[in-house]
Protein backbone atom coordinates (compact mmCIF):
# COMPACT_ATOMS: atom_id res chain seq x y z
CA UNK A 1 -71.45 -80.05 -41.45
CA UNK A 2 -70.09 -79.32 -44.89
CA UNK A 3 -66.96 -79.82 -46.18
CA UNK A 4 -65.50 -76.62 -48.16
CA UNK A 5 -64.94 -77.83 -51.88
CA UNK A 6 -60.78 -78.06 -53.26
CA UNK A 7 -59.46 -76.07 -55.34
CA UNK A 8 -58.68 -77.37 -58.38
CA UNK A 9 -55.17 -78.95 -59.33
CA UNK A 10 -55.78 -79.70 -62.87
CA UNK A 11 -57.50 -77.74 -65.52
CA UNK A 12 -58.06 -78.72 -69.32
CA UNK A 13 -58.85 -75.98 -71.19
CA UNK A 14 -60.86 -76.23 -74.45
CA UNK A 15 -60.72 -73.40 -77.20
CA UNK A 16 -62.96 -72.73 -80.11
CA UNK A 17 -62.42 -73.65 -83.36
CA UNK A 18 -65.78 -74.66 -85.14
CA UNK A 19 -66.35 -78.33 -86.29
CA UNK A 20 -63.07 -79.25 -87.31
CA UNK A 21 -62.04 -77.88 -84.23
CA UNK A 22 -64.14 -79.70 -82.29
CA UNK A 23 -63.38 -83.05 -84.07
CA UNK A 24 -59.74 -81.99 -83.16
CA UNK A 25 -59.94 -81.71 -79.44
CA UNK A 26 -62.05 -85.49 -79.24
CA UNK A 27 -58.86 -86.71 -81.04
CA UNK A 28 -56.31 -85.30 -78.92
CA UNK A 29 -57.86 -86.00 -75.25
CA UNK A 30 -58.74 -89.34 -76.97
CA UNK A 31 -55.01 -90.14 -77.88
CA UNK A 32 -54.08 -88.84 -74.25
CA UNK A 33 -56.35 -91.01 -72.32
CA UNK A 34 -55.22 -94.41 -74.72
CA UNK A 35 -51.89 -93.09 -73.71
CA UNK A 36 -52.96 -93.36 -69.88
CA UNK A 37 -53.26 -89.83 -69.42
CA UNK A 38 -56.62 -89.22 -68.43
CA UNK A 39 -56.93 -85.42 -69.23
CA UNK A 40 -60.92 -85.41 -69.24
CA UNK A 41 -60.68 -85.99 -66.03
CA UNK A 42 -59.55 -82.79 -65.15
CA UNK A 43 -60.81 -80.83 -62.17
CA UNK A 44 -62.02 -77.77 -64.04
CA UNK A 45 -63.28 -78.20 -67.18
CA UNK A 46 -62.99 -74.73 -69.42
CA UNK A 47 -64.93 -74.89 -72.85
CA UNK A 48 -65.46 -72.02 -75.38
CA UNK A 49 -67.69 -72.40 -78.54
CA UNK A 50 -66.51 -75.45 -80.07
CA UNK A 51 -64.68 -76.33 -76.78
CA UNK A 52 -67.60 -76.03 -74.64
CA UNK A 53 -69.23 -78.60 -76.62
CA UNK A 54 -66.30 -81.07 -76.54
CA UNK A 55 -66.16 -80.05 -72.56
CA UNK A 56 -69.67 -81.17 -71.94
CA UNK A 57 -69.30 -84.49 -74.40
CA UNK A 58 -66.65 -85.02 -72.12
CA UNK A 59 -68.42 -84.96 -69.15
CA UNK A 60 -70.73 -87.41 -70.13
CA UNK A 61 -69.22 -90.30 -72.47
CA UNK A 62 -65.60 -91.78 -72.90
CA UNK A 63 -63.05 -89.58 -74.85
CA UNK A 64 -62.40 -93.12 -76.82
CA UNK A 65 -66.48 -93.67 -77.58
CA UNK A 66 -66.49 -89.72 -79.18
CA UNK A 67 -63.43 -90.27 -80.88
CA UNK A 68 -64.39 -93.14 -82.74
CA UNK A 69 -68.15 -91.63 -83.31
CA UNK A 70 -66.92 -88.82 -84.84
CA UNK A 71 -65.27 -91.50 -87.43
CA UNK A 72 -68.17 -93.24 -88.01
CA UNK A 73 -70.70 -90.66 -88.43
CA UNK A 74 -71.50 -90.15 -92.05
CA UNK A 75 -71.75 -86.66 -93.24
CA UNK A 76 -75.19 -86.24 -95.50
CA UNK A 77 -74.58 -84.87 -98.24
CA UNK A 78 -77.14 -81.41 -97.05
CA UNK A 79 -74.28 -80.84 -94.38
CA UNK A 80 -71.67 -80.50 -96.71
CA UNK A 81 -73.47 -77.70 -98.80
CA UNK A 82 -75.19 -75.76 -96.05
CA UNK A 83 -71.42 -74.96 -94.99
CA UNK A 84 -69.46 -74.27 -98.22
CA UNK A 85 -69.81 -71.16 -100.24
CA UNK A 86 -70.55 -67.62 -99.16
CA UNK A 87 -71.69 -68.09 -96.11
CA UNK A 88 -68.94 -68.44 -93.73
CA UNK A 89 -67.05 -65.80 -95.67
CA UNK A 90 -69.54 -63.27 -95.28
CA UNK A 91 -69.75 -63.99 -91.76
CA UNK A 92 -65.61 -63.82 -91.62
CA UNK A 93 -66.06 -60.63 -93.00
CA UNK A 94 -68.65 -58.63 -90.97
CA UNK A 95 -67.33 -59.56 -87.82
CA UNK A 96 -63.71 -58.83 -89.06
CA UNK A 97 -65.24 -55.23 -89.42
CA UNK A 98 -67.12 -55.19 -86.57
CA UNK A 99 -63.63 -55.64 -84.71
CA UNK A 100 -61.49 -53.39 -86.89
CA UNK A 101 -64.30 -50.37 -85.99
CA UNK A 102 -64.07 -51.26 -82.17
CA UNK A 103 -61.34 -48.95 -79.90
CA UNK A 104 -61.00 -51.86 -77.29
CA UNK A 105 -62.51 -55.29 -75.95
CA UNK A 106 -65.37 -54.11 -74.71
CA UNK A 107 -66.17 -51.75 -77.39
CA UNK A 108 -65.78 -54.90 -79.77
CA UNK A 109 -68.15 -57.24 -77.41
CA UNK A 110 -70.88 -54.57 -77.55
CA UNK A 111 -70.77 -54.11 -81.23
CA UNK A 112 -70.94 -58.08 -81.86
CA UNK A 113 -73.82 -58.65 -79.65
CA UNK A 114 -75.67 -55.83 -81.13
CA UNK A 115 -74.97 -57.54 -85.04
CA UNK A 116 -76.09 -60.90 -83.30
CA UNK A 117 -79.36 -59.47 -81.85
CA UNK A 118 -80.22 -58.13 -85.98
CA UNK A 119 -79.29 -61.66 -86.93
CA UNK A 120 -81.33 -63.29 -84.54
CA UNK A 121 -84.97 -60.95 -85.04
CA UNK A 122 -84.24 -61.95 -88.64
CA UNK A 123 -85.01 -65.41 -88.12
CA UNK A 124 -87.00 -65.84 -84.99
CA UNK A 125 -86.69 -69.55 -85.47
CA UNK A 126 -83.45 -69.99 -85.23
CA UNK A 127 -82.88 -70.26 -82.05
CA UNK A 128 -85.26 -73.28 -81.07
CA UNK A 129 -83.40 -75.06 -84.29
CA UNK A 130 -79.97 -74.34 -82.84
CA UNK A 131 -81.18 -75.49 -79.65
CA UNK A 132 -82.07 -79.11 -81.08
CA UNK A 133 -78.72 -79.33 -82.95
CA UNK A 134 -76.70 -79.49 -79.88
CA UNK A 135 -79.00 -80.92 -77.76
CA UNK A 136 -78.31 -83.98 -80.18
CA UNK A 137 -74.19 -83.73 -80.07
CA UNK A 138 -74.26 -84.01 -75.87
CA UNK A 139 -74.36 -87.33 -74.39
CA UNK A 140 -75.71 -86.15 -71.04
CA UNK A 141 -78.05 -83.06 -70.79
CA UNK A 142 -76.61 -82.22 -67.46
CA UNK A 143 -74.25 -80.40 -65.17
CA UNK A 144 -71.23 -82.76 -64.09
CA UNK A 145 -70.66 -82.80 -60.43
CA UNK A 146 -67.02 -81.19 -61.20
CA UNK A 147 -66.19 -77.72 -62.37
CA UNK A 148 -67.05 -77.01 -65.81
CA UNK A 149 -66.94 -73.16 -67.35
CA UNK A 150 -68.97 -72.40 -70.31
CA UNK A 151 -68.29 -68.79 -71.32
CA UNK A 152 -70.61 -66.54 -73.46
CA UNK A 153 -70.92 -62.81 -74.39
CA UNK A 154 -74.07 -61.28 -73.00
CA UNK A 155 -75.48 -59.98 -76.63
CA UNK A 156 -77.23 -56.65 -75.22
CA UNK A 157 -74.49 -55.37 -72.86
CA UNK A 158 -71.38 -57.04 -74.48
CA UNK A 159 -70.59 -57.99 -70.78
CA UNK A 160 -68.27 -61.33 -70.53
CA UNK A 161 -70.33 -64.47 -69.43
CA UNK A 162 -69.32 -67.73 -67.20
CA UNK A 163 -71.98 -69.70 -67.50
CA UNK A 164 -71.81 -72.79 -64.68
CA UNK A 165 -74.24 -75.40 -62.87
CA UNK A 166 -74.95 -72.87 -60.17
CA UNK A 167 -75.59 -70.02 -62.94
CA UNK A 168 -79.40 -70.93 -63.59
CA UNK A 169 -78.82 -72.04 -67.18
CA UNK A 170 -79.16 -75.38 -68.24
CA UNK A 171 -76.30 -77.02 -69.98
CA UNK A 172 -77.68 -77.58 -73.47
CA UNK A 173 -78.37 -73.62 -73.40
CA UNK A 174 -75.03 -72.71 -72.07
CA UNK A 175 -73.11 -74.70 -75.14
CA UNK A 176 -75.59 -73.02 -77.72
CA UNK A 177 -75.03 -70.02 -76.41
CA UNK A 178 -71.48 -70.35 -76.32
CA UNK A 179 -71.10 -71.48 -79.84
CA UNK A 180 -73.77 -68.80 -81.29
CA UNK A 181 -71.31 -66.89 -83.66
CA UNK A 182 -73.74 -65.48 -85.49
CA UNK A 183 -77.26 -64.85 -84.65
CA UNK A 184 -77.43 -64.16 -80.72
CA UNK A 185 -79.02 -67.04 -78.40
CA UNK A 186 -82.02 -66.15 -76.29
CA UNK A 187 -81.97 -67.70 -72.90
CA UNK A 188 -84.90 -66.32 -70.65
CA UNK A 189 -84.80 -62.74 -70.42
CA UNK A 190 -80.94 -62.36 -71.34
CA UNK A 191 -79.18 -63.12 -74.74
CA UNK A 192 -75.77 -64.62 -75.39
CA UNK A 193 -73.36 -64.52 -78.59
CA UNK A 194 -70.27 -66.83 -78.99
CA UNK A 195 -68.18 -67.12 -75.89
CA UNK A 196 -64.88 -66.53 -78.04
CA UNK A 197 -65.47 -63.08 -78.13
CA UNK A 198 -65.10 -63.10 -73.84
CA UNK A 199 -61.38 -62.91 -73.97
CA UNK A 200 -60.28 -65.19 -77.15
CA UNK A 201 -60.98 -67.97 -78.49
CA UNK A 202 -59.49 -70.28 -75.23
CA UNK A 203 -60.15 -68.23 -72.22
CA UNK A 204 -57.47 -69.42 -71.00
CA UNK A 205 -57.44 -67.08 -67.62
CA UNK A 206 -60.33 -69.15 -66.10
CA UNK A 207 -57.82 -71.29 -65.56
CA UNK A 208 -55.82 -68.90 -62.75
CA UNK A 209 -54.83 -70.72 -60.04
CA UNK A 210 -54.60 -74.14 -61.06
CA UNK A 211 -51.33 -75.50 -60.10
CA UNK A 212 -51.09 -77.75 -63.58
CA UNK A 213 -53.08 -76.35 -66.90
CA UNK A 214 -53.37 -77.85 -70.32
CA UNK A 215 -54.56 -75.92 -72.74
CA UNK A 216 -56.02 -77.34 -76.62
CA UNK A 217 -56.13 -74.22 -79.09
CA UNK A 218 -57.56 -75.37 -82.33
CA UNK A 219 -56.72 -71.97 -84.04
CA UNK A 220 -53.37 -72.49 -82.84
CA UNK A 221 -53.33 -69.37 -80.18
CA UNK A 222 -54.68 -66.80 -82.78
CA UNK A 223 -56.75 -63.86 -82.14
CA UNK A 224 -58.91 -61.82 -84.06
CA UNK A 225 -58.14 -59.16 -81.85
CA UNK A 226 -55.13 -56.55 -82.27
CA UNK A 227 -51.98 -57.45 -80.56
CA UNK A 228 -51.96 -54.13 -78.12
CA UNK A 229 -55.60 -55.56 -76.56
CA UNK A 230 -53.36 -58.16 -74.76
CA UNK A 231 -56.10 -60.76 -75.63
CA UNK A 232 -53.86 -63.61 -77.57
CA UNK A 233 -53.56 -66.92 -75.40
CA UNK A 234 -49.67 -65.69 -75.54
CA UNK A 235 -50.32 -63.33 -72.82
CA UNK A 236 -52.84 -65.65 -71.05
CA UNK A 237 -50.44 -68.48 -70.63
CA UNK A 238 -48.01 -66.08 -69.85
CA UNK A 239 -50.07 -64.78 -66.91
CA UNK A 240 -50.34 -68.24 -65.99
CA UNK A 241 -47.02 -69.17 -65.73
CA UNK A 242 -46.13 -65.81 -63.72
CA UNK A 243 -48.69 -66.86 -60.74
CA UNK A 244 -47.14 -70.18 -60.55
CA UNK A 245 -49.29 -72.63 -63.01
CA UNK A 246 -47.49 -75.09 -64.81
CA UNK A 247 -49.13 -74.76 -68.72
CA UNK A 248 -48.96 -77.13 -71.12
CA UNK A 249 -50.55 -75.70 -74.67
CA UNK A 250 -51.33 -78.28 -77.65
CA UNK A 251 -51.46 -76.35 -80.92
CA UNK A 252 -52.38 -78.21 -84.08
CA UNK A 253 -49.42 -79.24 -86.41
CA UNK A 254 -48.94 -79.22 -89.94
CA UNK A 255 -51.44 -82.59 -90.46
CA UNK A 256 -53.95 -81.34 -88.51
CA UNK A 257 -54.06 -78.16 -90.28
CA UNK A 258 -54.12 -79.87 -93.68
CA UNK A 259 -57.23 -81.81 -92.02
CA UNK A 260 -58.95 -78.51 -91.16
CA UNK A 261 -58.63 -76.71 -94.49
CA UNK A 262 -59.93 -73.36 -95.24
CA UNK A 263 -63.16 -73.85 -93.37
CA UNK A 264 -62.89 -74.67 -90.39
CA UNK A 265 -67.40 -75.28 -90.34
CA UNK A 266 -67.06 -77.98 -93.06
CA UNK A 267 -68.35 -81.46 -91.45
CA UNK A 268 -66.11 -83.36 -93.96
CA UNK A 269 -62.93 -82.12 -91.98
CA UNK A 270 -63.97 -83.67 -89.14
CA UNK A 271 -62.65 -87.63 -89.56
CA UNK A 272 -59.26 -86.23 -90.70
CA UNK A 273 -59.08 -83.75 -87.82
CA UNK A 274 -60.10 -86.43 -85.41
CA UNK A 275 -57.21 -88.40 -86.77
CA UNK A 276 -54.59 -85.88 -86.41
CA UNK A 277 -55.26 -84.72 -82.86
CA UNK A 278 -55.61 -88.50 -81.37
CA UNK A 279 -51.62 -88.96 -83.11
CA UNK A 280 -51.21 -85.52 -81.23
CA UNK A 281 -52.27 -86.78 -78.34
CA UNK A 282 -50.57 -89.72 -78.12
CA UNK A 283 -46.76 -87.77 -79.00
CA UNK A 284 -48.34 -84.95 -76.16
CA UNK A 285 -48.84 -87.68 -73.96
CA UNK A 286 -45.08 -87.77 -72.97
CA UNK A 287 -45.11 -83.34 -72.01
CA UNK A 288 -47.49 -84.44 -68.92
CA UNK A 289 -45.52 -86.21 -66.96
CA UNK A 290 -46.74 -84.93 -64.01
CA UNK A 291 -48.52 -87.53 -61.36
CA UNK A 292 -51.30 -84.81 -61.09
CA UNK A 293 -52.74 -85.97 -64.92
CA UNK A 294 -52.43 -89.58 -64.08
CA UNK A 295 -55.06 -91.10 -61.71
């Protein structure tokens, strides 16, 4: 006979925000859980892009042991130039057009996965490389017995992904695909591009029906998307609240944001970052008060 699985109480929902952000969200769950609130324990588990890799680090080593990693990991000197210069910018850039030229969401997901297919024929390598960069940040290559979402843009039809254990991907491919903001990632027959450009940069509607929802934004509830596309984590959490979830959102303050920068992809931010969300954490710790977070 078997047993029909819960529905998920608790959900901790992990947005995008590129290394920095990354090194952010460690520090925060980190500060929660020495605060005894165990938020990685969650029973749904939403990551995008920098937040899907946090989400699956999560799922397979101590918020504590990544925190203090990411502080004692030296950054070679190789990392610090391959992500300062032009670059980023002119990545900023041509996406920022890409959405300015799009009439809605879906319009927008179609042109991006179209750029990201270019970007990855130009460097047929690329993929396999990107592959064996996070295969190296995840402690466990796979699924966790609990709910985790990993969302992606499928690259040729610009049609929103969820990518979960029972979705034929394996986990190291779902976070690469989720975090592939430029060139798209090949997985099979099908090809993904970053999964911020689903919804936003949180996805924070995967997280409907969950009576009690945090949610970490790294880029503080921004969009890249205009206001009248009803895309900003604003009207997420709003929807939220209006079906009955209880939403908690953790935004980074003034220190963290100092820690990040003006690249958010620099590997040098990542200590201070770290820093700034576990003293986040610990000051957030006293917002979930609810017995739900604490078991």
């Amino acid at each position: 006979m078997t047993h029909p699985t819960p529905s998920p109480r608790t959900a901790l929902v992990l947005g995008g925000g590129g290394s920095a952000g990354n090194a952010w969200l460690l520090g925060v769950v980190a500060g929660l859980a020495d605060a005894g609130v165990p938020v990685h324990r969650a029973d749904l588990l939403v990551g995008t892009s920098a937040g899907a890799t946090a989400a699956a680090q999560l799922c397979g080593a101590e918020p504590t042991d990544l925190y203090a990693q990411v502080l004692e990991t030296p950054i070679p000197p190789r990392a610090r130039a391959a992500t300062q210069g032009r670059p980023v910018a002119d990545h900023l850039a041509r996406t920022a057009a890409l959405i300015a030229a799009s009439s809605d969401p879906a319009d927008m997901r179609r042109r991006i996965g179209a750029d990201a297919l270019e970007l990855a024929d130009a460097d047929p390598g690329l993929r396999d490389r990107w592959r064996g960069i996070v295969a190296a940040r995840l402690p466990v290559h796979d699924w966790p017995r609990r709910r985790l979402l990993v969302t992606a843009v499928d690259a040729r039809t610009g049609a929103p992904v969820v990518l979960d254990r029972e979705s034929g991907v394996d986990l190291v491919d779902a976070v690469a695909a989720s975090t592939s903001g430029g060139a798209a990632y090949r997985v099979g027959e099908r090809s993904y591009v970053d999964g911020g450009y689903r919804t936003n940069a949180d996805n924070a509607d995967l997280a409907e029906g969950c009576p009690h929802v945090l949610v970490l934004s790294p880029l503080g509830g921004r969009s890249r998307t205009p206001a009248q596309w009803g895309l900003h984590l604003a009207s997420q959490v709003e929807r939220l609240r209006d079906t009955g979830s209880e939403v908690t959102v953790g935004l980074p303050d003034d220190i963290a944001l100092a820690a990040f920068g003006d690249n958010l992809m620099d590997p040098t931010t990542r200590p201070p970052a770290a820093r700034a969300g576990y003293a986040q954490g610990r000051a957030l710790a006293d917002e979930l008060n609810a017995p739900a977070w604490h078991r």
